[in-house]
C-alpha atoms as a PDB file:
ATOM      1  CA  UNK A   1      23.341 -17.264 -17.056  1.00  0.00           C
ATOM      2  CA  UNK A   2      23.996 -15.692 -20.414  1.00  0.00           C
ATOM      3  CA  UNK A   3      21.800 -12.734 -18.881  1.00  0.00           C
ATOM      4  CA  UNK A   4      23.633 -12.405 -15.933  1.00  0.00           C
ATOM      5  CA  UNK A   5      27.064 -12.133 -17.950  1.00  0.00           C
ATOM      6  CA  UNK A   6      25.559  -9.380 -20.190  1.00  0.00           C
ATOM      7  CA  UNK A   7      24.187  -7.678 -17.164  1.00  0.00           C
ATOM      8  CA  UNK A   8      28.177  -7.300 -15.995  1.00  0.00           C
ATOM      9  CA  UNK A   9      29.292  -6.202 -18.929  1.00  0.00           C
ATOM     10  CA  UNK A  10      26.787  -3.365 -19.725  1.00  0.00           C
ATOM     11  CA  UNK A  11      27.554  -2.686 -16.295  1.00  0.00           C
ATOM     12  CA  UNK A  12      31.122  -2.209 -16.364  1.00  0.00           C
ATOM     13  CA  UNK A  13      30.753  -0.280 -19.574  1.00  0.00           C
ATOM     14  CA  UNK A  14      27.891   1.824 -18.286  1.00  0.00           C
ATOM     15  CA  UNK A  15      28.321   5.552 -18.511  1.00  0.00           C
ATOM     16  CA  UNK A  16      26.564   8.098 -16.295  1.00  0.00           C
ATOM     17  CA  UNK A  17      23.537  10.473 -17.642  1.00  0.00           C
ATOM     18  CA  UNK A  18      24.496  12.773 -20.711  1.00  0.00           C
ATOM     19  CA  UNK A  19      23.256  16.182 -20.989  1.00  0.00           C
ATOM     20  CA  UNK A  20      19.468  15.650 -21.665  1.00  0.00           C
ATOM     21  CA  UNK A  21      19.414  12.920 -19.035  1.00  0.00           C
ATOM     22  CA  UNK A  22      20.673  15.712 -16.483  1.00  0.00           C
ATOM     23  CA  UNK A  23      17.941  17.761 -17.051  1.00  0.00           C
ATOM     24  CA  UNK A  24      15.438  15.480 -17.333  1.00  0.00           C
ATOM     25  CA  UNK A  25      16.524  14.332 -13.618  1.00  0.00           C
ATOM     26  CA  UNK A  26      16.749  17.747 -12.281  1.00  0.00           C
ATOM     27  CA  UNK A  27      13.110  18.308 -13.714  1.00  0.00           C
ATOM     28  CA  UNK A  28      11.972  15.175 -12.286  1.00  0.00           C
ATOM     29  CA  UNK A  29      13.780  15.154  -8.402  1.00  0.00           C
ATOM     30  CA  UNK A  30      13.968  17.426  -5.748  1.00  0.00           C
ATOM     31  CA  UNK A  31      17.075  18.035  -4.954  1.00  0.00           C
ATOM     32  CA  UNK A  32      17.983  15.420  -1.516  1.00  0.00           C
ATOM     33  CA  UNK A  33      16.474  13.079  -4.611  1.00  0.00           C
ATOM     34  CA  UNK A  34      18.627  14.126  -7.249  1.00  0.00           C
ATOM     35  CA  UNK A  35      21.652  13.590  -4.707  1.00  0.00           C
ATOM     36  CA  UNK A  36      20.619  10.288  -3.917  1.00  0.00           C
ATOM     37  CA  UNK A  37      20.789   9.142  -7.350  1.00  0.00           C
ATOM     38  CA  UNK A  38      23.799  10.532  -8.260  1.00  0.00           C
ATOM     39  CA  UNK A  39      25.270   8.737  -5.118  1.00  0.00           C
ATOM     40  CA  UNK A  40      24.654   5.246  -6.723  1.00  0.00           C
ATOM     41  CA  UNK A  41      27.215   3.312  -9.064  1.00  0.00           C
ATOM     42  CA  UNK A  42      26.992   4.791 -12.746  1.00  0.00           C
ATOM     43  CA  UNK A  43      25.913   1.327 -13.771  1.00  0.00           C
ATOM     44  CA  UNK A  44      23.024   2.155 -11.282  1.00  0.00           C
ATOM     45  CA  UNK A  45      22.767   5.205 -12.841  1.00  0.00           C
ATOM     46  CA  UNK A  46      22.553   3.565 -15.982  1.00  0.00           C
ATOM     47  CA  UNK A  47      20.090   0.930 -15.313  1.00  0.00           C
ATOM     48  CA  UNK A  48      17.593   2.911 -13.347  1.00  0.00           C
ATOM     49  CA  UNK A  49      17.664   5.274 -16.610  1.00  0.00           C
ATOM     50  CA  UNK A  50      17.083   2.429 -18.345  1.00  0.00           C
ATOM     51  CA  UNK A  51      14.067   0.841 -16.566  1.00  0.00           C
ATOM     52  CA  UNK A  52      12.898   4.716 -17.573  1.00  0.00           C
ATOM     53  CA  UNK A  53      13.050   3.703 -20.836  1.00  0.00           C
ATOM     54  CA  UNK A  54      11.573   0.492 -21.712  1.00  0.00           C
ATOM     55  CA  UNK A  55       8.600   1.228 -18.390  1.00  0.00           C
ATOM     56  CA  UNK A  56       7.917   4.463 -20.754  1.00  0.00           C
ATOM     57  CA  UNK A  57       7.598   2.230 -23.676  1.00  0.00           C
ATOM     58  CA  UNK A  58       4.701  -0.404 -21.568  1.00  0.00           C
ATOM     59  CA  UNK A  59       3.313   2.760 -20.428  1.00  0.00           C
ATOM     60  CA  UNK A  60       2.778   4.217 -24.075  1.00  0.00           C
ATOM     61  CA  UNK A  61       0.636   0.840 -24.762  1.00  0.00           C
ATOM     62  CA  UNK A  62      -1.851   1.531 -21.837  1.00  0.00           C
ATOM     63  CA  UNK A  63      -5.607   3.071 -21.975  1.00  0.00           C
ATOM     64  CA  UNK A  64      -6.329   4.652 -19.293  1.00  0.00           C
ATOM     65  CA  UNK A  65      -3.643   7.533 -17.753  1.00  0.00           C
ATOM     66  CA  UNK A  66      -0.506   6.573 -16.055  1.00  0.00           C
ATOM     67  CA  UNK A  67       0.887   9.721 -14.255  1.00  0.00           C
ATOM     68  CA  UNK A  68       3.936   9.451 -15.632  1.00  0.00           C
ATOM     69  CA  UNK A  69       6.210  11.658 -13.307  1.00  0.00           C
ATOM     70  CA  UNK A  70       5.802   8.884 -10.399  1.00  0.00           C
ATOM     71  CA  UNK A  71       6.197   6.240 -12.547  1.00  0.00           C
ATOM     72  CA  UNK A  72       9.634   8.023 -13.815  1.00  0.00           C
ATOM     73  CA  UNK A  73      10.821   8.956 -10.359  1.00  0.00           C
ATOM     74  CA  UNK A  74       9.737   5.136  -9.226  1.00  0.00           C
ATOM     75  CA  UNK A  75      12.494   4.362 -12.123  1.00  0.00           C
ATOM     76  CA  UNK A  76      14.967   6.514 -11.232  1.00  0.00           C
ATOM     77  CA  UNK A  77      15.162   5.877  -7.293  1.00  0.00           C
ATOM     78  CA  UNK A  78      13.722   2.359  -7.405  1.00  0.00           C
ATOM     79  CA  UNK A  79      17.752   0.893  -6.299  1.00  0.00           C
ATOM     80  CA  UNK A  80      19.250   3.723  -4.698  1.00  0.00           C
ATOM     81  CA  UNK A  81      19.050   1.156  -1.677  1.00  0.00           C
ATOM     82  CA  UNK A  82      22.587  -0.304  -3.317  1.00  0.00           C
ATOM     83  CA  UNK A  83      23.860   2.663  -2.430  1.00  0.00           C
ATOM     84  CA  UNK A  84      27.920   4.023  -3.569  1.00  0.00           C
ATOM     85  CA  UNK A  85      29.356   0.307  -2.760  1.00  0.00           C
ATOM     86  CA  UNK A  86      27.394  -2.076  -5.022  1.00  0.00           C
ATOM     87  CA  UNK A  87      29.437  -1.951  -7.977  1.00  0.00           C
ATOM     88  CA  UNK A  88      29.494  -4.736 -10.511  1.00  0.00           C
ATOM     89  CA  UNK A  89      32.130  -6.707  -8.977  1.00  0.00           C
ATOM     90  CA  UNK A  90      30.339  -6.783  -5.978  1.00  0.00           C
ATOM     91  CA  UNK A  91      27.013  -7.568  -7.472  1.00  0.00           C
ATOM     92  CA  UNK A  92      28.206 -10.461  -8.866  1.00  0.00           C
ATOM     93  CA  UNK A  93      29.788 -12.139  -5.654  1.00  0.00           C
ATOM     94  CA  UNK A  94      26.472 -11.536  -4.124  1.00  0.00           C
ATOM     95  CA  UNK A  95      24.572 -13.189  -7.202  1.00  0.00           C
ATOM     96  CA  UNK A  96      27.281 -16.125  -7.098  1.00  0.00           C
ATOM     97  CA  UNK A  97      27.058 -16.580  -2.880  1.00  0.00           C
ATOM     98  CA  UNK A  98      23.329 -16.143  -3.635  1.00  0.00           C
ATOM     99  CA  UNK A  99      23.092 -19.011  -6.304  1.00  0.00           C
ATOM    100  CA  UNK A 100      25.818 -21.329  -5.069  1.00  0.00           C
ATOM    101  CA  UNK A 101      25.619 -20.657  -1.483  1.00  0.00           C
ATOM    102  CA  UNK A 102      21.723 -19.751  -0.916  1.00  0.00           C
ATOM    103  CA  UNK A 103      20.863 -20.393   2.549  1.00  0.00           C
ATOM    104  CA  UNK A 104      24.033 -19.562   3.790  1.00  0.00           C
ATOM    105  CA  UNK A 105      24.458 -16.100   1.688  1.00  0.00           C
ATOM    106  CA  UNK A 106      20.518 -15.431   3.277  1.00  0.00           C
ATOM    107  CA  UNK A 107      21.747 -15.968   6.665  1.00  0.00           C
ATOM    108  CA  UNK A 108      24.897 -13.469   6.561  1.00  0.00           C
ATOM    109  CA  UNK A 109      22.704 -10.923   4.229  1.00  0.00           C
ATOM    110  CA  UNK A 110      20.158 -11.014   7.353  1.00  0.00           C
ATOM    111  CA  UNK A 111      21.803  -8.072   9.040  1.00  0.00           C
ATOM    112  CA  UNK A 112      24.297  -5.642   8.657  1.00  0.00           C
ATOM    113  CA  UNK A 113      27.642  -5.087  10.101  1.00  0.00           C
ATOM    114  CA  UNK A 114      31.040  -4.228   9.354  1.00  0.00           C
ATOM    115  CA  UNK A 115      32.237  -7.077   7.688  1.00  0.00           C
ATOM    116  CA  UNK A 116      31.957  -6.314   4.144  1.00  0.00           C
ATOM    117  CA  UNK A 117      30.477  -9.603   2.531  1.00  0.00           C
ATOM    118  CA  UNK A 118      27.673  -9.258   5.364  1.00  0.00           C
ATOM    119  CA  UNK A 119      27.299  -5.692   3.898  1.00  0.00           C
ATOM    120  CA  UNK A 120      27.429  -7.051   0.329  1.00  0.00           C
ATOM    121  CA  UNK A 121      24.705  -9.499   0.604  1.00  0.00           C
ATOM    122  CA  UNK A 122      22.662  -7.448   3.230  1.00  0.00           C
ATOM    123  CA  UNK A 123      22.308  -4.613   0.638  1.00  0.00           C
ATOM    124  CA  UNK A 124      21.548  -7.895  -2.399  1.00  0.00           C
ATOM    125  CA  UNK A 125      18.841  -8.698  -0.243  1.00  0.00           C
ATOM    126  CA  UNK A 126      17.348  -5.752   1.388  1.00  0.00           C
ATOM    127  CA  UNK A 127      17.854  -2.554  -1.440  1.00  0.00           C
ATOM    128  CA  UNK A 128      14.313  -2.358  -1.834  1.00  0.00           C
ATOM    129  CA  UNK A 129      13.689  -1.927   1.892  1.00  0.00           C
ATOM    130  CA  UNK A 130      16.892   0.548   2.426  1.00  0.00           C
ATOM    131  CA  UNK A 131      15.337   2.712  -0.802  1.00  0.00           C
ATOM    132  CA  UNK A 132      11.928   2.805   0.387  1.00  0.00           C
ATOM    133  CA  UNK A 133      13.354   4.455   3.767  1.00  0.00           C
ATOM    134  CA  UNK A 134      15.787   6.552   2.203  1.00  0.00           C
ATOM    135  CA  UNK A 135      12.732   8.158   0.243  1.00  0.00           C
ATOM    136  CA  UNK A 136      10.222   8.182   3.177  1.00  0.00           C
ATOM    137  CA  UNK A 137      13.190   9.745   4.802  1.00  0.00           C
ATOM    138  CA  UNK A 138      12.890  12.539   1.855  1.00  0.00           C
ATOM    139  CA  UNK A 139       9.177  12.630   2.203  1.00  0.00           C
ATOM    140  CA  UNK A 140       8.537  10.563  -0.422  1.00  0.00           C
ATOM    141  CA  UNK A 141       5.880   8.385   0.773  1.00  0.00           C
ATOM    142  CA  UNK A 142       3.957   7.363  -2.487  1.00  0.00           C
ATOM    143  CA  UNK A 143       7.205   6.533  -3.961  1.00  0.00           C
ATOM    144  CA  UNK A 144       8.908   4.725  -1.185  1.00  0.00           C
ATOM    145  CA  UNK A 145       5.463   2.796  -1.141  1.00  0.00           C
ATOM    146  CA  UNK A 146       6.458   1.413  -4.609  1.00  0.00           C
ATOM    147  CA  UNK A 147       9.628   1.092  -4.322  1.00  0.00           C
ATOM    148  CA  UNK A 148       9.310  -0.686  -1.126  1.00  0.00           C
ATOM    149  CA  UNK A 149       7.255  -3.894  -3.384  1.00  0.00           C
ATOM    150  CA  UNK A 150       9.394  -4.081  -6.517  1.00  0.00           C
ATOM    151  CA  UNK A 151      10.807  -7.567  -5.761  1.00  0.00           C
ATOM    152  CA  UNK A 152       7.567  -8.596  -3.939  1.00  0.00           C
ATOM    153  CA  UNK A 153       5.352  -7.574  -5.878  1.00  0.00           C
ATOM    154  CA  UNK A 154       2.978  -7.633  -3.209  1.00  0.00           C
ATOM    155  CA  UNK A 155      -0.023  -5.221  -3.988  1.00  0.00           C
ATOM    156  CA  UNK A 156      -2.070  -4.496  -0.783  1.00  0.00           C
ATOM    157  CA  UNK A 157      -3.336  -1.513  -0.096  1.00  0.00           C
ATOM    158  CA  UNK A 158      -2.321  -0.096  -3.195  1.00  0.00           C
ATOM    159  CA  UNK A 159      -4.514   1.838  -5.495  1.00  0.00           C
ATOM    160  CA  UNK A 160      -5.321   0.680  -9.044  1.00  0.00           C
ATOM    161  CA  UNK A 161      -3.257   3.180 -10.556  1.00  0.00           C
ATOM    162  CA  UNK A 162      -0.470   2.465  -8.172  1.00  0.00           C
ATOM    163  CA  UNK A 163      -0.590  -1.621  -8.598  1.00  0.00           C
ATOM    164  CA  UNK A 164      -0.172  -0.640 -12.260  1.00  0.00           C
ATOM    165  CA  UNK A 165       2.924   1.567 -11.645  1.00  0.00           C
ATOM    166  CA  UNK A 166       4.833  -1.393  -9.665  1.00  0.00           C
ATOM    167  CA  UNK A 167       3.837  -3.820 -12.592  1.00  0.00           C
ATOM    168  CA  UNK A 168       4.975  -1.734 -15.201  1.00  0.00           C
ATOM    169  CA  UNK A 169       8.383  -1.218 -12.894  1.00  0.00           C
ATOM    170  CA  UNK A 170       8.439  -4.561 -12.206  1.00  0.00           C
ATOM    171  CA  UNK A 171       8.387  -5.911 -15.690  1.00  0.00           C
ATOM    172  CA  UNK A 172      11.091  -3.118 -16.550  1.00  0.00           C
ATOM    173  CA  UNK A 173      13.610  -4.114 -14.061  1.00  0.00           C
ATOM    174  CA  UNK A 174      13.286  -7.516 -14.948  1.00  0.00           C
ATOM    175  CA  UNK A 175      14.233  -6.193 -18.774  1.00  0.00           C
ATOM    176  CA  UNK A 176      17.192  -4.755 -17.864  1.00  0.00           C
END
């Protein structure tokens, strides 16, 4: 739980990319990509940049060659399934419903519609699969592939290098 609390608070007191971080971005993402990000929460922002970070850091301890572009843009677009709505506040009913509530916050999270707590805990549920179409929408199939399995974890038909991409993302999301 003590987790969850610092996770709101480093949320509510994230700020967006600073100057390097802008160009980095632009480097990295086309620009439909670099929109998308910049459409999420800045505590999105923040923690995508930050699963950057600490997935470079496992990638620096590897031997053999990581490309390190998609593992970076994997970071960087790996929630943009939240989309402009899933600020903290909102996060956290959807963790409480989810913890308290669990079957019943899975059954209203099943689909989407315009009541906003369905929304809430459709979007909890269901980022990765929103993100992985919003980038195969972009033409970014390796990516959304990724993307796509980073709750799962499920590794079929992936290439070596690419099952080592999601575990490395993996292991940073859970981080931060």
């Amino acid at each position: 739980m003590s987790n969850r609390v610092r996770q709101f608070i480093r949320g509510i007191l994230a700020k967006g990319p600073d100057k390097k971080e802008w160009q980095m971005i632009d480097e990295l993402l086309e620009p439909r990509a670099r929109q998308v990000f910049y459409s999420m929460t800045v505590a999105d922002q923040r923690h995508s940049l930050n699963v950057l970070y600490t997935a470079l850091k496992f990638a620096q301890n590897e031997d053999k060659h990581i490309d390190l572009d998609f593992l970076k843009r994997c970071c960087l677009l790996h929630d943009v399934g939240r989309g402009d709505k899933m600020g903290c506040f909102r996060k956290s009913y959807a963790v409480l419903l989810d913890k308290l509530f669990h079957e019943w916050a899975i059954k209203i999270g099943g689909s989407i519609n315009t009541n906003p707590l369905n929304e809430i805990m459709y979007r909890y549920y269901h980022h990765a699969e929103i993100s992985s179409d919003i980038l195969k929408n972009m033409g970014m199939e390796r990516e959304a592939n990724i993307v796509l399995r980073h709750h799962s974890g499920e590794k079929t038909d992936l290439a070596a290098d690419e099952m080592r991409i999601l575990e490395i993302l993996m292991m940073a999301d859970e981080i931060n």
